[in-house]
C-alpha atoms as a PDB file:
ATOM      1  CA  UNK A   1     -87.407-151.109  75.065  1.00  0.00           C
ATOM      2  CA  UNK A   2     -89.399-148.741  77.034  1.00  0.00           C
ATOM      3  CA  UNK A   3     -92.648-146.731  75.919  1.00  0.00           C
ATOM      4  CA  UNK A   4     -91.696-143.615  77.363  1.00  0.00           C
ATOM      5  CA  UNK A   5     -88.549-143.729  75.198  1.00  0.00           C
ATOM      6  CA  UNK A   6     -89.230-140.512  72.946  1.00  0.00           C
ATOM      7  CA  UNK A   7     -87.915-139.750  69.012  1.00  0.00           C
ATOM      8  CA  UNK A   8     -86.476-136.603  68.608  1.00  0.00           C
ATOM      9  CA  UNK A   9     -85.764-135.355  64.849  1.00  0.00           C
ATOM     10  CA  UNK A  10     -83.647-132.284  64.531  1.00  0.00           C
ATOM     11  CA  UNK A  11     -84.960-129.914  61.940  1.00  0.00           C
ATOM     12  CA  UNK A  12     -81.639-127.876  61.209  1.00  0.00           C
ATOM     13  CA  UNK A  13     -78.225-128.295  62.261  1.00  0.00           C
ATOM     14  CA  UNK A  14     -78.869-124.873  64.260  1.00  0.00           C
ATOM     15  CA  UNK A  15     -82.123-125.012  65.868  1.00  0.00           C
ATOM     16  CA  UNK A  16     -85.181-126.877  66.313  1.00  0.00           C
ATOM     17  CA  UNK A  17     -86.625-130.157  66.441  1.00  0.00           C
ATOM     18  CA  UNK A  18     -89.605-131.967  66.085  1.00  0.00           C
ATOM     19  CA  UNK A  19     -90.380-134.165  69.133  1.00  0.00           C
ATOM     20  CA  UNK A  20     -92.664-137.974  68.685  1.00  0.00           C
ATOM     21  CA  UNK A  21     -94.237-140.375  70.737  1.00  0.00           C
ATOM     22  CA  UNK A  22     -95.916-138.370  73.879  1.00  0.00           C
ATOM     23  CA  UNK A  23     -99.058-137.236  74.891  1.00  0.00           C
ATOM     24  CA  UNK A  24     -98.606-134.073  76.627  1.00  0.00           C
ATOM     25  CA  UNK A  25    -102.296-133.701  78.150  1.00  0.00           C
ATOM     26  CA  UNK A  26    -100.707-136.315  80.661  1.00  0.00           C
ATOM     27  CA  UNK A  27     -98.233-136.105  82.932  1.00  0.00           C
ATOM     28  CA  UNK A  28     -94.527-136.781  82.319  1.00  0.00           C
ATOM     29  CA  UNK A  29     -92.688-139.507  83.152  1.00  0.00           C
ATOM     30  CA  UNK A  30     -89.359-138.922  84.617  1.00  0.00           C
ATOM     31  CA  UNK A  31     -87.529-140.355  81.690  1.00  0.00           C
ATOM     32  CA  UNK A  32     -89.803-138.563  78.783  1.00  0.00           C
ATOM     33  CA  UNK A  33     -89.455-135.018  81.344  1.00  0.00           C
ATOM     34  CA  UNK A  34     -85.831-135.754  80.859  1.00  0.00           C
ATOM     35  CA  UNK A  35     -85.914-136.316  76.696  1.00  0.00           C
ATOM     36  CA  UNK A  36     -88.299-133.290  76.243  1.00  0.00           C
ATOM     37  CA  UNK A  37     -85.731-130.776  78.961  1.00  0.00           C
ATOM     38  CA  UNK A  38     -82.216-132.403  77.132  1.00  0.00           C
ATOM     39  CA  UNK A  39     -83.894-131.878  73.806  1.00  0.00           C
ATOM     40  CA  UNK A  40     -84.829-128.216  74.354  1.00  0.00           C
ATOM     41  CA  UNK A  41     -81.649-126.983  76.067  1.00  0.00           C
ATOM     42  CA  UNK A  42     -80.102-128.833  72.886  1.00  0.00           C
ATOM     43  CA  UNK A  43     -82.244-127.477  69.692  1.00  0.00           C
ATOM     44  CA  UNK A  44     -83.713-124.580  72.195  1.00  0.00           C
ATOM     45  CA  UNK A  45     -87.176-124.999  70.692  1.00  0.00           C
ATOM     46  CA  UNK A  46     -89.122-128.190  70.040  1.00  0.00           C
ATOM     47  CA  UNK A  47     -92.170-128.910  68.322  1.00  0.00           C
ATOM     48  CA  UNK A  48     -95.192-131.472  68.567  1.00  0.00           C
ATOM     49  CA  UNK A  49     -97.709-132.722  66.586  1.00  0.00           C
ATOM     50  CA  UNK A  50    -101.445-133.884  67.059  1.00  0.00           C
ATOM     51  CA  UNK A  51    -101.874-132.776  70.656  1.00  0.00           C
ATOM     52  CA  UNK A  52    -105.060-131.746  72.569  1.00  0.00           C
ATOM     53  CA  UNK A  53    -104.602-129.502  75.986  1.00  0.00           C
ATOM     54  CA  UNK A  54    -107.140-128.447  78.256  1.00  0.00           C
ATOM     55  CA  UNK A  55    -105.819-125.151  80.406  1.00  0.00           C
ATOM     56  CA  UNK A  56    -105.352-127.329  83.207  1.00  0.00           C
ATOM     57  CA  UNK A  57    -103.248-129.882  81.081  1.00  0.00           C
ATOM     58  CA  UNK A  58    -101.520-126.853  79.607  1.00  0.00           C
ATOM     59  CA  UNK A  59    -100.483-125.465  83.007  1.00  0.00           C
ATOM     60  CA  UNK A  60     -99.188-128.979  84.240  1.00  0.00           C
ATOM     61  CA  UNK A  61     -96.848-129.183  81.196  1.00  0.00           C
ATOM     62  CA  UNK A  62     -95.545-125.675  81.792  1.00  0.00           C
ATOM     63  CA  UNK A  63     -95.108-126.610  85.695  1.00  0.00           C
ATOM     64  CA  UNK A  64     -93.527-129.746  84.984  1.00  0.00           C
ATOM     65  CA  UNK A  65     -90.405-127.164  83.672  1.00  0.00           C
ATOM     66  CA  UNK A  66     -90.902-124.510  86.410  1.00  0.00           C
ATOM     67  CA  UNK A  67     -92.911-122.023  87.948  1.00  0.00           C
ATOM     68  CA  UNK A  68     -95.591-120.451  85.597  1.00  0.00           C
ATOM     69  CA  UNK A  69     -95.390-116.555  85.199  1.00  0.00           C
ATOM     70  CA  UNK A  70     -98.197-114.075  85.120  1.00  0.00           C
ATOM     71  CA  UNK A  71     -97.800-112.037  81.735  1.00  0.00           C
ATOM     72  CA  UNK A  72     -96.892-108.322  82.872  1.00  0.00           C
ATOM     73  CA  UNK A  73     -98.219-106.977  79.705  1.00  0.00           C
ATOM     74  CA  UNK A  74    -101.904-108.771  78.677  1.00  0.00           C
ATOM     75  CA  UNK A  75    -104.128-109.946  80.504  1.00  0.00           C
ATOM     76  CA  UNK A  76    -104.401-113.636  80.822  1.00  0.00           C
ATOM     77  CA  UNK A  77    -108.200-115.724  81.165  1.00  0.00           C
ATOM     78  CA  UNK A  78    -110.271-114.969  83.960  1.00  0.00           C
ATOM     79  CA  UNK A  79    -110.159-118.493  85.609  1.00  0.00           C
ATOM     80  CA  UNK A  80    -106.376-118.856  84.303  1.00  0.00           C
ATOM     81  CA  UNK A  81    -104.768-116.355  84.834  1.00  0.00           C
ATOM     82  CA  UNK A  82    -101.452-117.891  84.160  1.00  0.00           C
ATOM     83  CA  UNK A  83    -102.678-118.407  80.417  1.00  0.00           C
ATOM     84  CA  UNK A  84    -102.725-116.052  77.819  1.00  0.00           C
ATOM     85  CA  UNK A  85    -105.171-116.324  74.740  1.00  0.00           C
ATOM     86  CA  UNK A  86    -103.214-115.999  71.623  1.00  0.00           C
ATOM     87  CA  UNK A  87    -106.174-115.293  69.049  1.00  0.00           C
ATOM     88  CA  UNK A  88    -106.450-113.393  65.353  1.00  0.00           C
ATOM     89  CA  UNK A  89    -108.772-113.214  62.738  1.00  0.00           C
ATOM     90  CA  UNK A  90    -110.839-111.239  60.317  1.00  0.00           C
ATOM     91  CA  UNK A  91    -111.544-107.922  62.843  1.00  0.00           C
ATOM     92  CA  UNK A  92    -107.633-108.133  64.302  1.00  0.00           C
ATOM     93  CA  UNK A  93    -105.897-105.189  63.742  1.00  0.00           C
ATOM     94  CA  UNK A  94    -102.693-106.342  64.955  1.00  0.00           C
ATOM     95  CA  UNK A  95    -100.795-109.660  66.385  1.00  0.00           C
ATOM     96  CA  UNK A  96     -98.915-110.587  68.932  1.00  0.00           C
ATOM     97  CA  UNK A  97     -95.838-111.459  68.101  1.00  0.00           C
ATOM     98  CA  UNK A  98     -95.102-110.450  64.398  1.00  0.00           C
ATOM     99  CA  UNK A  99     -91.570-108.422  65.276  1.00  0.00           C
ATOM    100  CA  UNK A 100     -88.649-110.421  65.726  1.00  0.00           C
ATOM    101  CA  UNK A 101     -88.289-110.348  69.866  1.00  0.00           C
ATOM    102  CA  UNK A 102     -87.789-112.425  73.098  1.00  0.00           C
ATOM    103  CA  UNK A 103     -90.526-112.682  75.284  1.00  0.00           C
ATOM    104  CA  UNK A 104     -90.905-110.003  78.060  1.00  0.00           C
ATOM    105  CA  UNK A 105     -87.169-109.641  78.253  1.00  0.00           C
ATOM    106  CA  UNK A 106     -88.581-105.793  79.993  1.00  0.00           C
ATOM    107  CA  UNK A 107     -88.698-107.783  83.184  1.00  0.00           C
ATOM    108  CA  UNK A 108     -86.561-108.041  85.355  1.00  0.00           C
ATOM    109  CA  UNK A 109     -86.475-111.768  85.393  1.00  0.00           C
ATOM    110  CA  UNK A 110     -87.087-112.474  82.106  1.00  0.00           C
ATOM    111  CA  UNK A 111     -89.203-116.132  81.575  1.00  0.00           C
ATOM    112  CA  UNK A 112     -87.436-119.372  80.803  1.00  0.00           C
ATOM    113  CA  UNK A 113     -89.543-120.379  77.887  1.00  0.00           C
ATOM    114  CA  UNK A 114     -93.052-120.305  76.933  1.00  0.00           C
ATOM    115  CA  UNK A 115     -95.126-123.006  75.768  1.00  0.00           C
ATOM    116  CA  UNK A 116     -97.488-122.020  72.988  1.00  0.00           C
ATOM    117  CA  UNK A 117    -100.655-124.519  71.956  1.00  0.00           C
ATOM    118  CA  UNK A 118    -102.434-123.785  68.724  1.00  0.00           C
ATOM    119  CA  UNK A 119    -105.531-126.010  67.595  1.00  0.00           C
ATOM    120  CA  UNK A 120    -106.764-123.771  65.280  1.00  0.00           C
ATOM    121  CA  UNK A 121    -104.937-122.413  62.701  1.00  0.00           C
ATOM    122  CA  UNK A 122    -105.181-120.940  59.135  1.00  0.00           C
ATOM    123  CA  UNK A 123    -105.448-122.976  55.980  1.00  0.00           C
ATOM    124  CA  UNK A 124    -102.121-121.805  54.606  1.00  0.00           C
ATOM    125  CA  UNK A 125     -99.618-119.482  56.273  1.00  0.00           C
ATOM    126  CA  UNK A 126     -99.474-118.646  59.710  1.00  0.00           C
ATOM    127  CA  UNK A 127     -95.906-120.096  60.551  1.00  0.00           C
ATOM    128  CA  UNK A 128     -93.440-118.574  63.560  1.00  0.00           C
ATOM    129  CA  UNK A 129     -89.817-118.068  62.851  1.00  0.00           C
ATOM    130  CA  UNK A 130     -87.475-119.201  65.124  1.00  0.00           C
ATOM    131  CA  UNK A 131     -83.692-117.566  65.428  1.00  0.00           C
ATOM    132  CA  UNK A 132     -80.958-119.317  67.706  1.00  0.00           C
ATOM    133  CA  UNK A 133     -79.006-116.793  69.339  1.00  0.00           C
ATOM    134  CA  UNK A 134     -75.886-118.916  70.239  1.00  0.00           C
ATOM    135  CA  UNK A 135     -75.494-118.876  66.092  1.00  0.00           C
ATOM    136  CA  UNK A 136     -75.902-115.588  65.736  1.00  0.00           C
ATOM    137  CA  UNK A 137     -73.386-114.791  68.571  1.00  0.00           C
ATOM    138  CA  UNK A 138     -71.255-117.498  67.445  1.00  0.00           C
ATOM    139  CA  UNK A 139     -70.739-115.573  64.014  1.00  0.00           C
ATOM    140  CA  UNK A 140     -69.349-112.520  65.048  1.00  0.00           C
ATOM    141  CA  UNK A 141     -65.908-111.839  64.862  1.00  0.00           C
ATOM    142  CA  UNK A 142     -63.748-112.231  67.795  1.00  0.00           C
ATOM    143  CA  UNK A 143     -63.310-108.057  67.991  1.00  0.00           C
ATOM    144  CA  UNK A 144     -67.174-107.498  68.297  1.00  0.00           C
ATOM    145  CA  UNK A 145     -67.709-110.334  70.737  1.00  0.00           C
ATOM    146  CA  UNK A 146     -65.183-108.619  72.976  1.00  0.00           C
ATOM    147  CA  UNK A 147     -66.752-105.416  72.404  1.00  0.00           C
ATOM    148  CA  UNK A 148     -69.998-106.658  73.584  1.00  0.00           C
ATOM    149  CA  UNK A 149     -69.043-108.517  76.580  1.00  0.00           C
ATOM    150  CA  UNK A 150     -69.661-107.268  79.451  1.00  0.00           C
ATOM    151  CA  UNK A 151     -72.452-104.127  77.936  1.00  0.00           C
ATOM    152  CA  UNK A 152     -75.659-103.648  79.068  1.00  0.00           C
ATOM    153  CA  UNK A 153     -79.211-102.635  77.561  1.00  0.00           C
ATOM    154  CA  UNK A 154     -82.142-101.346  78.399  1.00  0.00           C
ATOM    155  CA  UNK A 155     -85.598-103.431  77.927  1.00  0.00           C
ATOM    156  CA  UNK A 156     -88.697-101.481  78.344  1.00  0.00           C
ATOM    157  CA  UNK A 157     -92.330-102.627  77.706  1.00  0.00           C
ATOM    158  CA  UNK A 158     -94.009 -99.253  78.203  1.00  0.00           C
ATOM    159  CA  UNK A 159     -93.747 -98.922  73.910  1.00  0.00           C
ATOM    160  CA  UNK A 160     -94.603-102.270  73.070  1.00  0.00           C
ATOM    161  CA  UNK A 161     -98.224-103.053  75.988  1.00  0.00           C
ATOM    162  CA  UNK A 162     -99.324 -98.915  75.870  1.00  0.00           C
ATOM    163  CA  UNK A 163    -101.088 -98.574  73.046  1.00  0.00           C
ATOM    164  CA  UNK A 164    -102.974-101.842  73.777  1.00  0.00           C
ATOM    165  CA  UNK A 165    -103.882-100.806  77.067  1.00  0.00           C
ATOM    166  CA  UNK A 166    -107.031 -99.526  78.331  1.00  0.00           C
ATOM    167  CA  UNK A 167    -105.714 -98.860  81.406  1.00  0.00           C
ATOM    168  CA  UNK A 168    -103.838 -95.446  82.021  1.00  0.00           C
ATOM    169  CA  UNK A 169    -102.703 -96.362  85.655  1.00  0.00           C
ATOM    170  CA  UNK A 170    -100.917 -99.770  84.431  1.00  0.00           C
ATOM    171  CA  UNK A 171     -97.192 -99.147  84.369  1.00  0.00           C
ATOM    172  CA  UNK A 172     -94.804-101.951  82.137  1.00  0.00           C
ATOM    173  CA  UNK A 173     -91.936-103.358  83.480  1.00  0.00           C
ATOM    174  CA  UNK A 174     -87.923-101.974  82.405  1.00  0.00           C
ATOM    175  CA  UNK A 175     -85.366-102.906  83.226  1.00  0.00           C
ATOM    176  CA  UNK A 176     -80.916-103.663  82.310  1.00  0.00           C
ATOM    177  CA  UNK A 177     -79.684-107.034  81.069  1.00  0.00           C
ATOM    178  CA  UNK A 178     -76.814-107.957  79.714  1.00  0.00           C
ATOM    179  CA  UNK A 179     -76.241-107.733  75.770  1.00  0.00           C
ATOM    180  CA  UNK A 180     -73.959-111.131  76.009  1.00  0.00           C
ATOM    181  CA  UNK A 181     -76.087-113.426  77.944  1.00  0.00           C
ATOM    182  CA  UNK A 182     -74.635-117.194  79.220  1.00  0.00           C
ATOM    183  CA  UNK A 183     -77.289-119.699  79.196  1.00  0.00           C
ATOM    184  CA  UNK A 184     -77.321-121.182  82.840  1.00  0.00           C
ATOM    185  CA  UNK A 185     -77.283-124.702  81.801  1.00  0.00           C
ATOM    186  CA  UNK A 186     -76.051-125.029  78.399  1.00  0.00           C
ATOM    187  CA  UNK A 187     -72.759-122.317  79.399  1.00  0.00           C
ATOM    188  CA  UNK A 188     -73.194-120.937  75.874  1.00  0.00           C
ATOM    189  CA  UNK A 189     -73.447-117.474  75.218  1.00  0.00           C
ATOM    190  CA  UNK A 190     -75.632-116.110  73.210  1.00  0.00           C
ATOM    191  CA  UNK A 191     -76.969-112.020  71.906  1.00  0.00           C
ATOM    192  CA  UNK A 192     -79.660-110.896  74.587  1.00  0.00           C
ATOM    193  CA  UNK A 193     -81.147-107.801  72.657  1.00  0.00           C
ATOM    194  CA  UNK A 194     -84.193-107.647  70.250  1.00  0.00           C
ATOM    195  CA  UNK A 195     -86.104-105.035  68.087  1.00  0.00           C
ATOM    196  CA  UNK A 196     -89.133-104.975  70.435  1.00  0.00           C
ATOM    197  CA  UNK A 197     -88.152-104.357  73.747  1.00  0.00           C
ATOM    198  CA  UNK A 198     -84.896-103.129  73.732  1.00  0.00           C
ATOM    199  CA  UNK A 199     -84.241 -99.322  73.891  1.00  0.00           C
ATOM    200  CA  UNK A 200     -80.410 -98.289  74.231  1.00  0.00           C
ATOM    201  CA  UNK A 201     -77.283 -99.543  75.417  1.00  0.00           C
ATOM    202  CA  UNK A 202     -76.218 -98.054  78.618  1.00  0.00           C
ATOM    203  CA  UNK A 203     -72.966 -95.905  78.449  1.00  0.00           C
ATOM    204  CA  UNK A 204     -73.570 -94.930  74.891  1.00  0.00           C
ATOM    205  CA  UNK A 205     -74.627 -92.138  73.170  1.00  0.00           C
ATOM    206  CA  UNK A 206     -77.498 -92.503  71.157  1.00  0.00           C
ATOM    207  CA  UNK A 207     -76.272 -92.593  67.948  1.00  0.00           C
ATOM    208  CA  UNK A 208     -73.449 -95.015  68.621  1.00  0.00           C
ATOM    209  CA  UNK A 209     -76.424 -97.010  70.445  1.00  0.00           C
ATOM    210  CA  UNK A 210     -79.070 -97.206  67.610  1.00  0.00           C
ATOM    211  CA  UNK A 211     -76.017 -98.052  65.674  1.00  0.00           C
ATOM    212  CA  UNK A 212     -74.472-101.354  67.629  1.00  0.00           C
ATOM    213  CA  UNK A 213     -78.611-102.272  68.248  1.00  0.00           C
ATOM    214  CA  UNK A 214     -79.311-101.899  64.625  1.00  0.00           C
ATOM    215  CA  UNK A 215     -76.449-103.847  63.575  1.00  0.00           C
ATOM    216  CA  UNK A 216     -77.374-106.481  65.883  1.00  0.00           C
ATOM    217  CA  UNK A 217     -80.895-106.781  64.872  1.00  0.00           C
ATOM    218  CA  UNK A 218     -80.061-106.751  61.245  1.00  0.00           C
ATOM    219  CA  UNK A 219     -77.653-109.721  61.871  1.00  0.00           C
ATOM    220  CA  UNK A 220     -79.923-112.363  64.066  1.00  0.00           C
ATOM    221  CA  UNK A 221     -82.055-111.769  60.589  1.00  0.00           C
ATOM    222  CA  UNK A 222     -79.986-113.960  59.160  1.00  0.00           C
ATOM    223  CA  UNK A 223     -81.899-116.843  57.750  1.00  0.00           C
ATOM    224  CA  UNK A 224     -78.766-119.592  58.219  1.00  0.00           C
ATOM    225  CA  UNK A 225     -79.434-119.368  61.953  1.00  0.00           C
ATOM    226  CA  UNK A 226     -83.597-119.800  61.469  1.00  0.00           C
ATOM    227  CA  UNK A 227     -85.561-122.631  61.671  1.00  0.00           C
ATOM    228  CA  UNK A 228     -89.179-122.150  60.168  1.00  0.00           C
ATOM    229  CA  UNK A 229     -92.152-123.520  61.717  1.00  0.00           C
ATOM    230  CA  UNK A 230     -95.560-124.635  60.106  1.00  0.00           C
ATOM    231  CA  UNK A 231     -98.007-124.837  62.202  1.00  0.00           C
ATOM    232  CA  UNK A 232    -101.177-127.893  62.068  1.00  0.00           C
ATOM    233  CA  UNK A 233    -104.136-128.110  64.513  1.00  0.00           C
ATOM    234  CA  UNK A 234    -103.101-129.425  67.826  1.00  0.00           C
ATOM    235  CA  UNK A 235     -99.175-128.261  67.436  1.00  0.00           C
ATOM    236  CA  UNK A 236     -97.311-127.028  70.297  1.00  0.00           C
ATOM    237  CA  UNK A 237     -94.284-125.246  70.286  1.00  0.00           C
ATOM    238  CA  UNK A 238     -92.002-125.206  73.127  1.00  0.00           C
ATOM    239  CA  UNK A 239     -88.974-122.454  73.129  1.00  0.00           C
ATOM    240  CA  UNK A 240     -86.011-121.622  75.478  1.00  0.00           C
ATOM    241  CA  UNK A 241     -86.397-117.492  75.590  1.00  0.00           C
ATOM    242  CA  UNK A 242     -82.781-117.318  76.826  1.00  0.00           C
ATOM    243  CA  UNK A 243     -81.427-118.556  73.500  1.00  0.00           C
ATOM    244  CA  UNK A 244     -83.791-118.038  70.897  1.00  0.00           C
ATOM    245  CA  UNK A 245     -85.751-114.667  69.463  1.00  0.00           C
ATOM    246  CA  UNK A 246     -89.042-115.675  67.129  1.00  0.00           C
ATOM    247  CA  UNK A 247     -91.186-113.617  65.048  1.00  0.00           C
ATOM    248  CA  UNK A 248     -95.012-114.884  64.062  1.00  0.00           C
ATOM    249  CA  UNK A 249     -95.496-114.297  60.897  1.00  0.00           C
ATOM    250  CA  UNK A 250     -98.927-112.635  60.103  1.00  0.00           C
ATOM    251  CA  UNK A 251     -99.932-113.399  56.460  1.00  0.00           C
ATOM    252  CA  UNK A 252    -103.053-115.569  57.051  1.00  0.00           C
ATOM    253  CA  UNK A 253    -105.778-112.832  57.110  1.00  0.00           C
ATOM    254  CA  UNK A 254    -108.442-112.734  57.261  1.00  0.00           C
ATOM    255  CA  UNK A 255    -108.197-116.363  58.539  1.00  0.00           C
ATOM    256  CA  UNK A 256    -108.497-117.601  62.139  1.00  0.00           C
ATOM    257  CA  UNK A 257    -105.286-118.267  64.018  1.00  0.00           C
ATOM    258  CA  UNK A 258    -106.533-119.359  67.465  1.00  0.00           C
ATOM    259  CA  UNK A 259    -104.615-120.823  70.941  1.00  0.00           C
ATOM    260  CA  UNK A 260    -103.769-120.099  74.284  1.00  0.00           C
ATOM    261  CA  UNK A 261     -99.892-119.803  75.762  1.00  0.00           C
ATOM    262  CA  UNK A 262     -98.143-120.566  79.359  1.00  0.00           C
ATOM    263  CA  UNK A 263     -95.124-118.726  80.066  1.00  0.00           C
ATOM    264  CA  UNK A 264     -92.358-120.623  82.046  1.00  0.00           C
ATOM    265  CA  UNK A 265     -90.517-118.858  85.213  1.00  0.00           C
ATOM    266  CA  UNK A 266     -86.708-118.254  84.266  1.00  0.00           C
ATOM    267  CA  UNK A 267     -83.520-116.467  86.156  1.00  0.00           C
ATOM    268  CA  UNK A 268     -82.037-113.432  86.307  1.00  0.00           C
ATOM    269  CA  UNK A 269     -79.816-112.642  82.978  1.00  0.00           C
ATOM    270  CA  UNK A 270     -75.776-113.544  83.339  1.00  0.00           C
END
């Protein structure tokens, strides 16, 4: 039996996994690169335990899965620029990530996945919320998934990066995706909107809009397609931002919550 053979233990029936037996500061071997890719396009985010990353370490992981993209909205570090500090505590005034939404789906290529490390991390609470977007499409009746086929929606990141900006020449990505997207490997299809970039649906009015968005918003909500994720020092989470929405949940203050995040290259939305 070889080392490099990896245990993967599915944490719902819908989404998520927890993934044992690698060492992600190194690089992957071809077999564990293929255990870690089949397990994510399968549970669309996985989960490790007891790692430690340098940036560079970070950055190979994140290459091993694709190009690495340059956030369009913060700032990454000054010698990485690819990496993003992901940092609250006792003087935040806000968090990134605490409304249910898909990362930087106001681009117009829209990231793969992103891979967030965390070693530090609150005594109690701090936990991100995970939502599998093939479950909540899969739950809609036959009428509304025929509805939404083949609508599109607006993503804009001028409201979500402008009032964090101290830059009034900056302009934020928008742009049209699909509300049904189809994963490009898995073939599934899954709802492409979320609360914090999405603005309208295009061909709608606005009230008929804010009503199909609402509904949809309310109903990826639903807990039966969540998996819940609680977080230790040296955890990494790993998620597939074509499938999944997640939401970090911000009841740790005035504790420290402290990492750094790579964000994977992805494809234009089908």
């Amino acid at each position: 039996m070889t080392t490099d053979m990896l245990e993967v233990k599915p944490m719902t029936l819908r989404i998520g996994a927890e993934i044992f037996g690698v060492d992600l500061s190194k690089p992957l071997s071809n077999q564990q690169f293929e255990q870690i890719h089949d397990a994510l396009m399968k549970h669309q985010v996985i989960f490790f335990r007891d790692q430690k990353m340098d940036h560079e370490s970070h950055k190979a992981l994140g290459r091993a899965f694709g190009d690495l993209v340059i956030h369009t909205g913060v700032k990454g570090l000054d010698d990485h620029p690819e990496v993003v500090a992901i940092h609250a505590d006792e003087n935040s005034k806000f968090v990134a990530g605490d409304n249910w939404h898909s990362d930087l789906t106001c681009n117009e290529i829209p990231p793969m996945g992103s891979i967030l490390y965390l070693p530090i991390v609150p005594e109690v609470g701090g936990d991100t919320l995970f939502a599998s977007m093939y479950a909540a499409y899969d739950a809609l009746s036959d009428k509304m998934k025929d509805y939404l086929d083949g609508l599109t929606a607006v993503h804009d990141g001028e409201h979500v990066y402008r009032p964090i900006t101290n830059d009034p020449d900056k302009r934020f990505p928008c742009s049209t995706h699909p509300v049904i997207r189809t994963h490009p490997v898995t073939g599934k299809k899954g709802i492409f909107v979320n609360s914090s970039y999405t603005t309208k649906i295009v061909g709608l009015g606005k009230d008929e809009s804010d009503a199909i968005l609402q509904f949809l918003y309310k109903h990826c909500m639903n807990s039966n397609f969540h998996v819940r994720f609680r977080w230790q020092p040296g955890s990494i989470a790993f998620w597939d931002n074509r499938c999944t929405q997640h939401q970090a949940i911000w009841d740790y203050f005035p504790q420290v919550r402290s990492g750094f995040r790579v964000t994977v290259a992805g494809e234009k939305p089908q």
